[in-house]
PDB file of N, CA and C in Angstrom:
ATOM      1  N   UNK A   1     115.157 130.345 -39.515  1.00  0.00           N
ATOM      2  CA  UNK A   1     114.714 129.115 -38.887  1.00  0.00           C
ATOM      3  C   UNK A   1     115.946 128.370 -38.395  1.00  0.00           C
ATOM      4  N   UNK A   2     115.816 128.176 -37.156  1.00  0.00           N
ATOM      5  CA  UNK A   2     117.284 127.546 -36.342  1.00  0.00           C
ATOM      6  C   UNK A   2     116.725 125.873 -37.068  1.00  0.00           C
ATOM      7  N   UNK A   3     115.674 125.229 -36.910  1.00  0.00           N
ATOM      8  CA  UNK A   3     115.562 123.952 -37.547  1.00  0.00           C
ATOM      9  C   UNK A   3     114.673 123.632 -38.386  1.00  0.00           C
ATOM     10  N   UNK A   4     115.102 122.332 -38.909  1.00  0.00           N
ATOM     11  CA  UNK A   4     114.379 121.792 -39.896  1.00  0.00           C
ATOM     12  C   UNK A   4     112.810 121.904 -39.937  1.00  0.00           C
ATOM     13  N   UNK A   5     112.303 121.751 -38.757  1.00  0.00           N
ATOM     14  CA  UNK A   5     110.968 121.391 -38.393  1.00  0.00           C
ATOM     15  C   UNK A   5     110.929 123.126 -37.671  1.00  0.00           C
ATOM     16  N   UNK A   6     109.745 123.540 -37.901  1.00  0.00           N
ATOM     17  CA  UNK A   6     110.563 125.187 -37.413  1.00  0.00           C
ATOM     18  C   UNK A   6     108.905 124.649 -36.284  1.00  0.00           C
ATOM     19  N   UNK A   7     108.831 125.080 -34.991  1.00  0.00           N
ATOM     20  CA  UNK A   7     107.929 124.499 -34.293  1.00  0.00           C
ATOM     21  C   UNK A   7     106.979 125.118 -34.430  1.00  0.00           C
ATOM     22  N   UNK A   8     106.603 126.537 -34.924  1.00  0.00           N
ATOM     23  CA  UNK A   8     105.521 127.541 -35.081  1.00  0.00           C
ATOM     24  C   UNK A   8     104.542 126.529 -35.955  1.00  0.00           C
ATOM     25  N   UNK A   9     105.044 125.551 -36.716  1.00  0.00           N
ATOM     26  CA  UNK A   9     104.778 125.060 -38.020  1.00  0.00           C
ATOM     27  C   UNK A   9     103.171 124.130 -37.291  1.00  0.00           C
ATOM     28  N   UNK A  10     103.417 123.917 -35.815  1.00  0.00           N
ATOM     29  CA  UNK A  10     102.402 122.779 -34.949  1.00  0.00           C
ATOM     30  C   UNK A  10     100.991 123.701 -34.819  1.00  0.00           C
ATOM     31  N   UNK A  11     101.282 124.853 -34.357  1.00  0.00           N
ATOM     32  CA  UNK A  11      99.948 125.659 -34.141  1.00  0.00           C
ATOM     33  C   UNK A  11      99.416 125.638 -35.635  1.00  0.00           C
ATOM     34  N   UNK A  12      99.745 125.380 -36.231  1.00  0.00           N
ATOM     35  CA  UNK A  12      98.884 125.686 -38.516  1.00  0.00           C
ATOM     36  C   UNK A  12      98.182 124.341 -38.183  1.00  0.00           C
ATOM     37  N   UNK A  13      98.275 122.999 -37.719  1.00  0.00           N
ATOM     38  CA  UNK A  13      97.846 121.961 -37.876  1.00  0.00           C
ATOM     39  C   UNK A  13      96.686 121.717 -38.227  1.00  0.00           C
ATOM     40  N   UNK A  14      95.778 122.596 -37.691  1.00  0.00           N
ATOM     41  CA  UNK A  14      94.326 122.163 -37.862  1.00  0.00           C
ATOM     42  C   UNK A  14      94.213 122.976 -39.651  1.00  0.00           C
ATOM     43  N   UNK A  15      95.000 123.687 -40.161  1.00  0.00           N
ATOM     44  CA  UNK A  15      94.633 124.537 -41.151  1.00  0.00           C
ATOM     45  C   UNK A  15      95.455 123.191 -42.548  1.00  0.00           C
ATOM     46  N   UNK A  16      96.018 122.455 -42.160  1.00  0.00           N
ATOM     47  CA  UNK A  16      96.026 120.885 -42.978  1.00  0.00           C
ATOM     48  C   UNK A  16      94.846 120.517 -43.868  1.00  0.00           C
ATOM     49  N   UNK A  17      93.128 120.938 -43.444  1.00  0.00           N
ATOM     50  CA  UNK A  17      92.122 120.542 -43.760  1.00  0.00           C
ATOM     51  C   UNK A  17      92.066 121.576 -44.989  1.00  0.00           C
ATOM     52  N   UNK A  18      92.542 122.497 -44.976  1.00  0.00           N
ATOM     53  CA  UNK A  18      91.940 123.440 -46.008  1.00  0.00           C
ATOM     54  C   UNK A  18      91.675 123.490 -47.394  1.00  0.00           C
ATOM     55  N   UNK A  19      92.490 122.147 -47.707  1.00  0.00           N
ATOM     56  CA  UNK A  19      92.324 121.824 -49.388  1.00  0.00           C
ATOM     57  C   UNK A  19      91.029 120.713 -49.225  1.00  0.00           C
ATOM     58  N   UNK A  20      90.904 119.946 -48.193  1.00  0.00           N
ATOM     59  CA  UNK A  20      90.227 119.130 -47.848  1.00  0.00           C
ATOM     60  C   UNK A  20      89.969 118.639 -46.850  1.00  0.00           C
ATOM     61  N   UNK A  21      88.539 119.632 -46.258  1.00  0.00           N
ATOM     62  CA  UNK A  21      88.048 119.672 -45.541  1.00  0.00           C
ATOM     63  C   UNK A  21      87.405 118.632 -44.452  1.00  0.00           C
ATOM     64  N   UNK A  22      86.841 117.827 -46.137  1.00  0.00           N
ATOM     65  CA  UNK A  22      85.998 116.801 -45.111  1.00  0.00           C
ATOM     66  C   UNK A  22      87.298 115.353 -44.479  1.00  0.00           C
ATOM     67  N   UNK A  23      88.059 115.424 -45.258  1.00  0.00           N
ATOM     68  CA  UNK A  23      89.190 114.009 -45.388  1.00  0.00           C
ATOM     69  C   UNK A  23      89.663 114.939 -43.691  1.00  0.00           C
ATOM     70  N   UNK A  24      89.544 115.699 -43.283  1.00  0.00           N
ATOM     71  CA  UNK A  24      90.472 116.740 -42.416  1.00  0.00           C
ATOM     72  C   UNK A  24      89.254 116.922 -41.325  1.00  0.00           C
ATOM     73  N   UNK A  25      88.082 116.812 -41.180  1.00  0.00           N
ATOM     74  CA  UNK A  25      87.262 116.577 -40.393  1.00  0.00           C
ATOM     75  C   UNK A  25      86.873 114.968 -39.185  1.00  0.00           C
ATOM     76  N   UNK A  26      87.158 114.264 -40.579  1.00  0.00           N
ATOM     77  CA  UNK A  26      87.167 112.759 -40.047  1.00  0.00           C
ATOM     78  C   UNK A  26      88.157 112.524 -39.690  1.00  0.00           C
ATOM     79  N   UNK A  27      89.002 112.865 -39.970  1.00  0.00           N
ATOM     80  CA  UNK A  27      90.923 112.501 -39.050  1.00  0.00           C
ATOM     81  C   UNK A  27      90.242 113.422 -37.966  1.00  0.00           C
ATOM     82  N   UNK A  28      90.068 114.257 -37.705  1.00  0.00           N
ATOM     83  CA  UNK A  28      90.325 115.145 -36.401  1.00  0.00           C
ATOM     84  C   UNK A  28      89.014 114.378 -35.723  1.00  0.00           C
ATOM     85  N   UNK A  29      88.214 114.186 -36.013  1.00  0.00           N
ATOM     86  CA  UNK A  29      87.222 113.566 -35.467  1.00  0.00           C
ATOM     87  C   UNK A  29      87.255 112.423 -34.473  1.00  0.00           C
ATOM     88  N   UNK A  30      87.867 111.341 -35.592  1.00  0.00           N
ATOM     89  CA  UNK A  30      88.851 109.832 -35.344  1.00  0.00           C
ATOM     90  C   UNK A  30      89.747 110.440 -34.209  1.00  0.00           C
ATOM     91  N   UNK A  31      90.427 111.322 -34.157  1.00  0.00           N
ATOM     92  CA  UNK A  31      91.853 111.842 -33.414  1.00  0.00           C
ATOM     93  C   UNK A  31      91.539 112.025 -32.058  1.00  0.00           C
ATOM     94  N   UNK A  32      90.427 112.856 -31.722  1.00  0.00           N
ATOM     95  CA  UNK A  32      89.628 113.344 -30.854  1.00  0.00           C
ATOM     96  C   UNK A  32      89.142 112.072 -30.341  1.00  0.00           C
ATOM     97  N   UNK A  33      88.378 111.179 -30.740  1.00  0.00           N
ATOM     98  CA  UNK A  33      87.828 110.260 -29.990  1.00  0.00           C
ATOM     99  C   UNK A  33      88.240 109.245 -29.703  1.00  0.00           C
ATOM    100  N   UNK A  34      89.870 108.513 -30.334  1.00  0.00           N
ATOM    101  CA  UNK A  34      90.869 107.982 -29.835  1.00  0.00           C
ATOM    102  C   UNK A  34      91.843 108.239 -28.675  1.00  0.00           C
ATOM    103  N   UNK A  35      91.864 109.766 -28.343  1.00  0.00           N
ATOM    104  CA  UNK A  35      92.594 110.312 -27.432  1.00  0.00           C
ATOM    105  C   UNK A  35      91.718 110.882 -26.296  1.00  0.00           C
ATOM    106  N   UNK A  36      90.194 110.483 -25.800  1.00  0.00           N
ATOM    107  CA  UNK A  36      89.431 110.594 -24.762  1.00  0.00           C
ATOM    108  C   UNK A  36      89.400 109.419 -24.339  1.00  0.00           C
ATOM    109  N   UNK A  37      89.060 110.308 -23.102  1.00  0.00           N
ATOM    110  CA  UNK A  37      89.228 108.811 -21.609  1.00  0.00           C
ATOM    111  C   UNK A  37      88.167 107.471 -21.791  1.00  0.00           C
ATOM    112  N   UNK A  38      88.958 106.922 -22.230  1.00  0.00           N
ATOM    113  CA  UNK A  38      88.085 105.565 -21.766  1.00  0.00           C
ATOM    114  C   UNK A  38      88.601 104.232 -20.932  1.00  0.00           C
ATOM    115  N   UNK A  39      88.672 102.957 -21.300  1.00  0.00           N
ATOM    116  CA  UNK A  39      89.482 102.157 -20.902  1.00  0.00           C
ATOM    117  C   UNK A  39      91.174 102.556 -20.165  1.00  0.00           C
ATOM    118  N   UNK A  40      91.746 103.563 -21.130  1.00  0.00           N
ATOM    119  CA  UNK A  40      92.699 104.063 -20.714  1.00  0.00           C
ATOM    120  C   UNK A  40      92.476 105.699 -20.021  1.00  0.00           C
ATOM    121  N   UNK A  41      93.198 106.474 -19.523  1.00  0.00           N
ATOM    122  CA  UNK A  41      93.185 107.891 -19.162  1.00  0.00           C
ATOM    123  C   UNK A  41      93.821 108.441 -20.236  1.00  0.00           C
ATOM    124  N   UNK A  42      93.120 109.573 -19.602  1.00  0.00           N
ATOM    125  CA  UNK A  42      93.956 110.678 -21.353  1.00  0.00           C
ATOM    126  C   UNK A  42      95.403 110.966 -20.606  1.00  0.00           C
ATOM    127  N   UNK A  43      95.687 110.633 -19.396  1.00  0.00           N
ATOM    128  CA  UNK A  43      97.210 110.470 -19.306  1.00  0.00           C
ATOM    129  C   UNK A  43      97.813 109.572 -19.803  1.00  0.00           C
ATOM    130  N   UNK A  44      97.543 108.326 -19.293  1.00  0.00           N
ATOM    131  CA  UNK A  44      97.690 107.151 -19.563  1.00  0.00           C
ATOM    132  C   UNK A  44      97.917 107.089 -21.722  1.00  0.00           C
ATOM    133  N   UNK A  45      96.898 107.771 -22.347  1.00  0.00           N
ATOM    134  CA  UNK A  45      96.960 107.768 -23.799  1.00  0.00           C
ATOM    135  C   UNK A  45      98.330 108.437 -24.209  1.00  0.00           C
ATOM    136  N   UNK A  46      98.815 110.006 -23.309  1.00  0.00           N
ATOM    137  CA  UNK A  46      99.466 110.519 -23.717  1.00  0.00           C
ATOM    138  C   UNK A  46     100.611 110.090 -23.656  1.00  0.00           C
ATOM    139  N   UNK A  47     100.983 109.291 -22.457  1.00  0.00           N
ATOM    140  CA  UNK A  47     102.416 108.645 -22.369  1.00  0.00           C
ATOM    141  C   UNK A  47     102.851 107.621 -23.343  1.00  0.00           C
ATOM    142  N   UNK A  48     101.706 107.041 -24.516  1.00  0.00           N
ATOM    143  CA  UNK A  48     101.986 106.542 -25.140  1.00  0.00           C
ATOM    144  C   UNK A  48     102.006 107.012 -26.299  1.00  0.00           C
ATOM    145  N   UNK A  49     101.317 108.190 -27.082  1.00  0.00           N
ATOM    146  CA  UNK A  49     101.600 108.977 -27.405  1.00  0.00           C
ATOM    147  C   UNK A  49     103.284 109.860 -27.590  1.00  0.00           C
ATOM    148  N   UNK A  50     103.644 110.165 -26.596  1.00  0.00           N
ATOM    149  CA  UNK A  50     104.906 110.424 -26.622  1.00  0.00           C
ATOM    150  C   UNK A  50     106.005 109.582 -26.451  1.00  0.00           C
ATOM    151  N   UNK A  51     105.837 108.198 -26.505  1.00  0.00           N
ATOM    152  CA  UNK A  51     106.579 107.251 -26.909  1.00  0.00           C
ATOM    153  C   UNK A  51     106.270 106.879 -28.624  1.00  0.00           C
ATOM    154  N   UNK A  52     105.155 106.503 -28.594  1.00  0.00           N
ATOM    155  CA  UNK A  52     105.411 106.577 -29.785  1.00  0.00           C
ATOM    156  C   UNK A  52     105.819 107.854 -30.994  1.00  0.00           C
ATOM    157  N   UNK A  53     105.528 109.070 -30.921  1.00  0.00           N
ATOM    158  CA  UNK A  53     106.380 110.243 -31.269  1.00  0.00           C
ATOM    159  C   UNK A  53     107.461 109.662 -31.271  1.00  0.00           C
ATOM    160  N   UNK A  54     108.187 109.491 -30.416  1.00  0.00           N
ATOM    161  CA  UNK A  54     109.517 109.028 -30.201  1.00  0.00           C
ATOM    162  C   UNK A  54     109.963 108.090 -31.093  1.00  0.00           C
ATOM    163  N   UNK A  55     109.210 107.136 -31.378  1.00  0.00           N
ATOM    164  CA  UNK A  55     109.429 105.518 -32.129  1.00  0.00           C
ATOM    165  C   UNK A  55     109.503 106.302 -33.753  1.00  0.00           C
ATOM    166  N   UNK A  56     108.213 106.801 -34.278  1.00  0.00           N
ATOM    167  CA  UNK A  56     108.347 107.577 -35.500  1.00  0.00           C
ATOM    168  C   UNK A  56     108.893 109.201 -35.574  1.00  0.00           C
ATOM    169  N   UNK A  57     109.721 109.403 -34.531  1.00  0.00           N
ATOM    170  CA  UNK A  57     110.767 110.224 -34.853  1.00  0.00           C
ATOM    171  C   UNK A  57     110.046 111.316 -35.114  1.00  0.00           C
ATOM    172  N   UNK A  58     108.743 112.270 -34.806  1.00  0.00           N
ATOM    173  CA  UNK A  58     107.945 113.793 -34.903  1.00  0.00           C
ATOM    174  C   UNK A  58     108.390 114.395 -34.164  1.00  0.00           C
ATOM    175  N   UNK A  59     109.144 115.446 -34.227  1.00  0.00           N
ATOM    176  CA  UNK A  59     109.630 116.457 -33.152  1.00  0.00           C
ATOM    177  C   UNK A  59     108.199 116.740 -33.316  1.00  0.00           C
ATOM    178  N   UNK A  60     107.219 117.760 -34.336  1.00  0.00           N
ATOM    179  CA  UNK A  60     105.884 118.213 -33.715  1.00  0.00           C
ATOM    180  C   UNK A  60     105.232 117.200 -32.440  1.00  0.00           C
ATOM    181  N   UNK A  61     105.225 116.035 -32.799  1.00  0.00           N
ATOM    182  CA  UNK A  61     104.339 114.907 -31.883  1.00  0.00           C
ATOM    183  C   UNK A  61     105.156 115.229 -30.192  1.00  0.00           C
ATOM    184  N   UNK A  62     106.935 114.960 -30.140  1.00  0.00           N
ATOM    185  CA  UNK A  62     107.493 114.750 -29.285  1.00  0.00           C
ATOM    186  C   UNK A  62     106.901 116.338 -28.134  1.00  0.00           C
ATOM    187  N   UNK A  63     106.621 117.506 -29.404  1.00  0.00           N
ATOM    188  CA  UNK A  63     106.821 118.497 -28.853  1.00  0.00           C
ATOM    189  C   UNK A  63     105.362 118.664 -28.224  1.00  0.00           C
ATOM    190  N   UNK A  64     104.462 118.237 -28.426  1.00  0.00           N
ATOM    191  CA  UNK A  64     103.115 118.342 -28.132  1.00  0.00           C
ATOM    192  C   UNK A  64     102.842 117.722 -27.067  1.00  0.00           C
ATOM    193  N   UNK A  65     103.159 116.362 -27.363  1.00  0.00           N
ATOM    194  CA  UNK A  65     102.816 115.631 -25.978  1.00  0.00           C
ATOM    195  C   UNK A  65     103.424 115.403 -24.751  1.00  0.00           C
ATOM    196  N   UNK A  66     104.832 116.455 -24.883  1.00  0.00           N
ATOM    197  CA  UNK A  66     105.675 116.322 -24.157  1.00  0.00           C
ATOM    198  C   UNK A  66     104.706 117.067 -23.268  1.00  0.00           C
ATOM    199  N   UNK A  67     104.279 117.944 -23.753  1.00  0.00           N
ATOM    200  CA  UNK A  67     103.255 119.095 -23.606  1.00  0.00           C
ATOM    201  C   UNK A  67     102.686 118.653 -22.254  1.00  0.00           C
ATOM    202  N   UNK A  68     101.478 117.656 -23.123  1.00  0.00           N
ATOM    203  CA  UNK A  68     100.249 117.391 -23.054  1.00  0.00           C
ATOM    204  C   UNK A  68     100.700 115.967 -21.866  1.00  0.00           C
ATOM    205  N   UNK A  69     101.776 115.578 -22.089  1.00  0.00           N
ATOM    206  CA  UNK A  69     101.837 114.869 -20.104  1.00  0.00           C
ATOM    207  C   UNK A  69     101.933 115.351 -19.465  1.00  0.00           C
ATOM    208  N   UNK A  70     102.878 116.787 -19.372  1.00  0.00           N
ATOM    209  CA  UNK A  70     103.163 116.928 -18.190  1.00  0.00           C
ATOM    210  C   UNK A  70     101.689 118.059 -17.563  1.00  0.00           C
ATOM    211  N   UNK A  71     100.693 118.287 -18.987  1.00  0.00           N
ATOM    212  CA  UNK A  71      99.486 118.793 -18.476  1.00  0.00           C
ATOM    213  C   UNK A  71      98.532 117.957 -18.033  1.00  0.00           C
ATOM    214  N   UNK A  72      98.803 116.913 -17.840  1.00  0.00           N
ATOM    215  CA  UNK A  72      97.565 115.609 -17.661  1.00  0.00           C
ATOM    216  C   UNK A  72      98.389 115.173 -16.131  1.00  0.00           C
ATOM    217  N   UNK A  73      99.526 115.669 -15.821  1.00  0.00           N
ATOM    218  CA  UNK A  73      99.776 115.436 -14.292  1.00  0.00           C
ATOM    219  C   UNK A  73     100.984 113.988 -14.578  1.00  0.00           C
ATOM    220  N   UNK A  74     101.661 113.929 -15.776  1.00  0.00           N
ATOM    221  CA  UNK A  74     102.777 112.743 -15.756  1.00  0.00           C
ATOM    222  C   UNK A  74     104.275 113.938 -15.362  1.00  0.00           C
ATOM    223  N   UNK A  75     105.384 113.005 -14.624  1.00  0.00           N
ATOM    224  CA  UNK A  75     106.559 114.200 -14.331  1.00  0.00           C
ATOM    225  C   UNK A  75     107.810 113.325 -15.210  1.00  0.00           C
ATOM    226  N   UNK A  76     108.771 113.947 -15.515  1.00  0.00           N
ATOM    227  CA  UNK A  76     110.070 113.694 -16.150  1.00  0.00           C
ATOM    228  C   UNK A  76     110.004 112.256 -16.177  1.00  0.00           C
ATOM    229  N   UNK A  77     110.157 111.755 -15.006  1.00  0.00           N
ATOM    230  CA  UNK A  77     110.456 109.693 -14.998  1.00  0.00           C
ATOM    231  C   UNK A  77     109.686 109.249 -15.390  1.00  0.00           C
ATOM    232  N   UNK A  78     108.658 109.544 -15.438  1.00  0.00           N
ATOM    233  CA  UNK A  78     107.570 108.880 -16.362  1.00  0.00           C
ATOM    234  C   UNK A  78     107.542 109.069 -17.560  1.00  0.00           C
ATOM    235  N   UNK A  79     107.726 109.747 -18.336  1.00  0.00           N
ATOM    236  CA  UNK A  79     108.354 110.492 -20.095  1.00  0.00           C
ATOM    237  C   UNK A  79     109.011 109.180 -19.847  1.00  0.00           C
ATOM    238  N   UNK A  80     110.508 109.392 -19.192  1.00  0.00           N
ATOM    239  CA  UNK A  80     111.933 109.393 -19.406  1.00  0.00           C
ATOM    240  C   UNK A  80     111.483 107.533 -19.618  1.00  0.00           C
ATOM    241  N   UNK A  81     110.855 106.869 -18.704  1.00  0.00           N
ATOM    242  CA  UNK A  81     110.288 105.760 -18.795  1.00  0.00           C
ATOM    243  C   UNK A  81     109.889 105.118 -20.135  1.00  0.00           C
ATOM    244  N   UNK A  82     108.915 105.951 -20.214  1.00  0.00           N
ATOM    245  CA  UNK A  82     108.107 106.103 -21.327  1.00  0.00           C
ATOM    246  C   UNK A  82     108.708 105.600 -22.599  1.00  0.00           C
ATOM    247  N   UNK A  83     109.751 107.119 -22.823  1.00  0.00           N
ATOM    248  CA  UNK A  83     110.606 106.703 -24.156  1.00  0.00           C
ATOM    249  C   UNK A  83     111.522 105.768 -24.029  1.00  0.00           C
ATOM    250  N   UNK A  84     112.271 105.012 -23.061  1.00  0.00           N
ATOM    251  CA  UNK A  84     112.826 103.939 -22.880  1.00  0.00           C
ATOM    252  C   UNK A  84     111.988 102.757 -23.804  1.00  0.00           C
ATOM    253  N   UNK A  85     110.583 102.447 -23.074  1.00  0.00           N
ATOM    254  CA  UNK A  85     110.286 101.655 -23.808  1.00  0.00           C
ATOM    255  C   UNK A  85     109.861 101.462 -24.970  1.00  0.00           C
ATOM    256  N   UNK A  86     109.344 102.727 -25.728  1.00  0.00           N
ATOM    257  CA  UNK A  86     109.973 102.814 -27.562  1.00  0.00           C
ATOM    258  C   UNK A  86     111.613 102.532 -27.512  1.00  0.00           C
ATOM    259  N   UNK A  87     111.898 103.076 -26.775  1.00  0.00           N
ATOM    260  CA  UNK A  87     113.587 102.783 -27.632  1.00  0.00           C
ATOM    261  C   UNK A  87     113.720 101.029 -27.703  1.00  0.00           C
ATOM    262  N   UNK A  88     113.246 100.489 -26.608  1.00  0.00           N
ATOM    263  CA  UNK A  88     113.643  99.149 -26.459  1.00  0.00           C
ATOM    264  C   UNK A  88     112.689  98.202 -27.783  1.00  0.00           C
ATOM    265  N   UNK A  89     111.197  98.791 -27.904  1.00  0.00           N
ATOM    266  CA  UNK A  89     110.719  98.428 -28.852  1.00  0.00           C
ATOM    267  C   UNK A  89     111.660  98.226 -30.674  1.00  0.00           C
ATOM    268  N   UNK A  90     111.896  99.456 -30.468  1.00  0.00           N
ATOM    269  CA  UNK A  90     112.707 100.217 -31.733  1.00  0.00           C
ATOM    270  C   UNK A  90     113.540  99.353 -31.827  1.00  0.00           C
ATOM    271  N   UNK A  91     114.428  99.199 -30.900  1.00  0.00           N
ATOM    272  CA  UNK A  91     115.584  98.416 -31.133  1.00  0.00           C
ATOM    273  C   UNK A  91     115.526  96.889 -31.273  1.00  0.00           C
ATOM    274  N   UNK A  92     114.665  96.233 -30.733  1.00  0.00           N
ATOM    275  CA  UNK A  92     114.442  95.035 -30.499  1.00  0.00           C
ATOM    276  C   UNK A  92     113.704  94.561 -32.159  1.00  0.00           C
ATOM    277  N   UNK A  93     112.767  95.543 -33.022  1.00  0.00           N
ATOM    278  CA  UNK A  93     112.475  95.131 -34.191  1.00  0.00           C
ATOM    279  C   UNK A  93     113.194  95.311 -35.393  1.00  0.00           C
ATOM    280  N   UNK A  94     114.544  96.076 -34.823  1.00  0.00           N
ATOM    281  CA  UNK A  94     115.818  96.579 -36.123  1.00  0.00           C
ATOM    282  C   UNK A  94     116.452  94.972 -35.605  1.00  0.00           C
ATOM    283  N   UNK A  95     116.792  94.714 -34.525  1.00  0.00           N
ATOM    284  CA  UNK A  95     117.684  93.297 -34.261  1.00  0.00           C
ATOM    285  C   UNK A  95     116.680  92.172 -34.644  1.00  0.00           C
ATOM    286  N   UNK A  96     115.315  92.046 -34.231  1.00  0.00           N
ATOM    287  CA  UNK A  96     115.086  90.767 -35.194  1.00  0.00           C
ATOM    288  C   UNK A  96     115.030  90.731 -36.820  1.00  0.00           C
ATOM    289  N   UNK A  97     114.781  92.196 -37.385  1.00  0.00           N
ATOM    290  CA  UNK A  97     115.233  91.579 -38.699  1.00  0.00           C
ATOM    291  C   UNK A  97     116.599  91.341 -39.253  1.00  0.00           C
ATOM    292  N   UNK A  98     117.350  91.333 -37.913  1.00  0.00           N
ATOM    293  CA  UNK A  98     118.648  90.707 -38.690  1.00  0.00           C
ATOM    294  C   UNK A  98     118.573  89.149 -38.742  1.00  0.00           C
ATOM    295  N   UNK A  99     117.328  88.941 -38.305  1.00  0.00           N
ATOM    296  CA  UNK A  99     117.297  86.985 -38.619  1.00  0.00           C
ATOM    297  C   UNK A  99     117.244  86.682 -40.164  1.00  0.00           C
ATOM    298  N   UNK A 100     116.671  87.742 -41.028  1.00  0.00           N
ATOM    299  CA  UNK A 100     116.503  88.140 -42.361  1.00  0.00           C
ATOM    300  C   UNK A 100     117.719  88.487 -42.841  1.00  0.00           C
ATOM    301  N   UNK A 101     118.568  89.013 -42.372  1.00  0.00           N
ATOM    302  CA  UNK A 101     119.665  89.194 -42.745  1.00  0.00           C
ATOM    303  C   UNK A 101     120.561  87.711 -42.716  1.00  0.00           C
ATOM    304  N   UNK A 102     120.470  87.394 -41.413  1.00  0.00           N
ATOM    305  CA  UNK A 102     121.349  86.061 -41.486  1.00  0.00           C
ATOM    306  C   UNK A 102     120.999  84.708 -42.019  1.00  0.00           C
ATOM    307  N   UNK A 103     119.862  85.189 -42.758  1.00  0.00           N
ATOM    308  CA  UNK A 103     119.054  84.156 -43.786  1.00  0.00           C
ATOM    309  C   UNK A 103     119.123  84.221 -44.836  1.00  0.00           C
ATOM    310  N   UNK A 104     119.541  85.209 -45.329  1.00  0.00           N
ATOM    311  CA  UNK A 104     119.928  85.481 -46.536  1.00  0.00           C
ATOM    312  C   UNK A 104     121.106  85.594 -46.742  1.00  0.00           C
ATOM    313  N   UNK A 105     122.459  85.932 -46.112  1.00  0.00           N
ATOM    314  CA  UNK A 105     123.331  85.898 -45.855  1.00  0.00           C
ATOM    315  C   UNK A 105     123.908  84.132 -45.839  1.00  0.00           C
ATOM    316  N   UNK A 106     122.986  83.205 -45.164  1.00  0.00           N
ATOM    317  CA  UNK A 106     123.645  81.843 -44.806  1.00  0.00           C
ATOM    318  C   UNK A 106     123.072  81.323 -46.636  1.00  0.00           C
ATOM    319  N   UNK A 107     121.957  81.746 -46.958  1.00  0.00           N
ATOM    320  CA  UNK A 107     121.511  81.019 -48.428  1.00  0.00           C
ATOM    321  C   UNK A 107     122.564  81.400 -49.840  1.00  0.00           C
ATOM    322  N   UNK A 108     123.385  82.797 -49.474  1.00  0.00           N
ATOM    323  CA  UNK A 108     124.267  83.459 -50.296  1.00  0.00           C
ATOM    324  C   UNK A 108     125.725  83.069 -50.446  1.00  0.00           C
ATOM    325  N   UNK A 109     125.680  82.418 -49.019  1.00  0.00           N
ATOM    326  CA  UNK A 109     127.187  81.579 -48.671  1.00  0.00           C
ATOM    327  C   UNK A 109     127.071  79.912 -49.376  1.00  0.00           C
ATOM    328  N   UNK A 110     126.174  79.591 -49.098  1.00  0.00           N
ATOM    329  CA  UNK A 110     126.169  78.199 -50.168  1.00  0.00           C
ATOM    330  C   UNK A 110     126.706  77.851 -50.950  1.00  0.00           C
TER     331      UNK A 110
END
C-alpha cells in the first residue's frame, strides 16, 4: 500500500452495513435522498460535497466526488473554486478562535 488510505478501501463502502444492517440502510437511505436533485442540482450538491471533503480532510470523499463533478458536467475551475472556498471557510474559523485565545491570554496577563 503506497498510502495510508489505500483507495480500493472506497469500493467496500456499502459492505460498512454488514455488522449492522439496518443502522447502514438508513444512512444510505438519508445519503441517497440528500444528494438528489431538488432545490439544488446533483451538480450543484456535488461541488459542495467536494469542498466539504476538503474542509474534513477524506481523501475517500475528495476522491469520489472529485469523481462525481466532473461526471455531473463541473470542469477543474469550478473544483479549484470550490475548494478555495472551504479553504477560506477553514481558515477564517481557526482565526476567529484566536479571539479565545486572546481572551484568555489578556485574563492570564492580569
Amino acid at each position: 500500500m503506497d498510502t495510508y488510505y489505500n483507495p480500493a478501501d472506497l469500493a467496500k463502502f456499502a459492505d460498512i452495513g454488514r455488522q449492522a444492517p439496518e443502522a447502514a440502510r438508513k444512512f444510505f437511505d438519508y445519503y441517497n435522498h440528500v444528494f438528489a436533485e431538488g432545490a439544488l442540482t446533483e451538480r450543484e450538491k456535488a461541488l459542495i460535497a467536494l469542498a466539504v471533503a476538503h474542509a474534513v480532510q477524506c481523501p475517500y470523499c475528495i476522491d469520489a466526488y472529485t469523481k462525481t463533478c466532473l461526471e455531473k458536467g463541473s470542469n477543474a475551475e469550478e473544483m479549484t473554486e470550490a475548494l478555495h472556498v472551504a479553504v477560506a471557510i477553514r481558515g477564517g474559523a481557526s482565526l476567529v478562535h484566536g479571539v479565545q485565545m486572546q481572551t484568555i491570554a489578556g485574563q492570564l496577563s492580569l
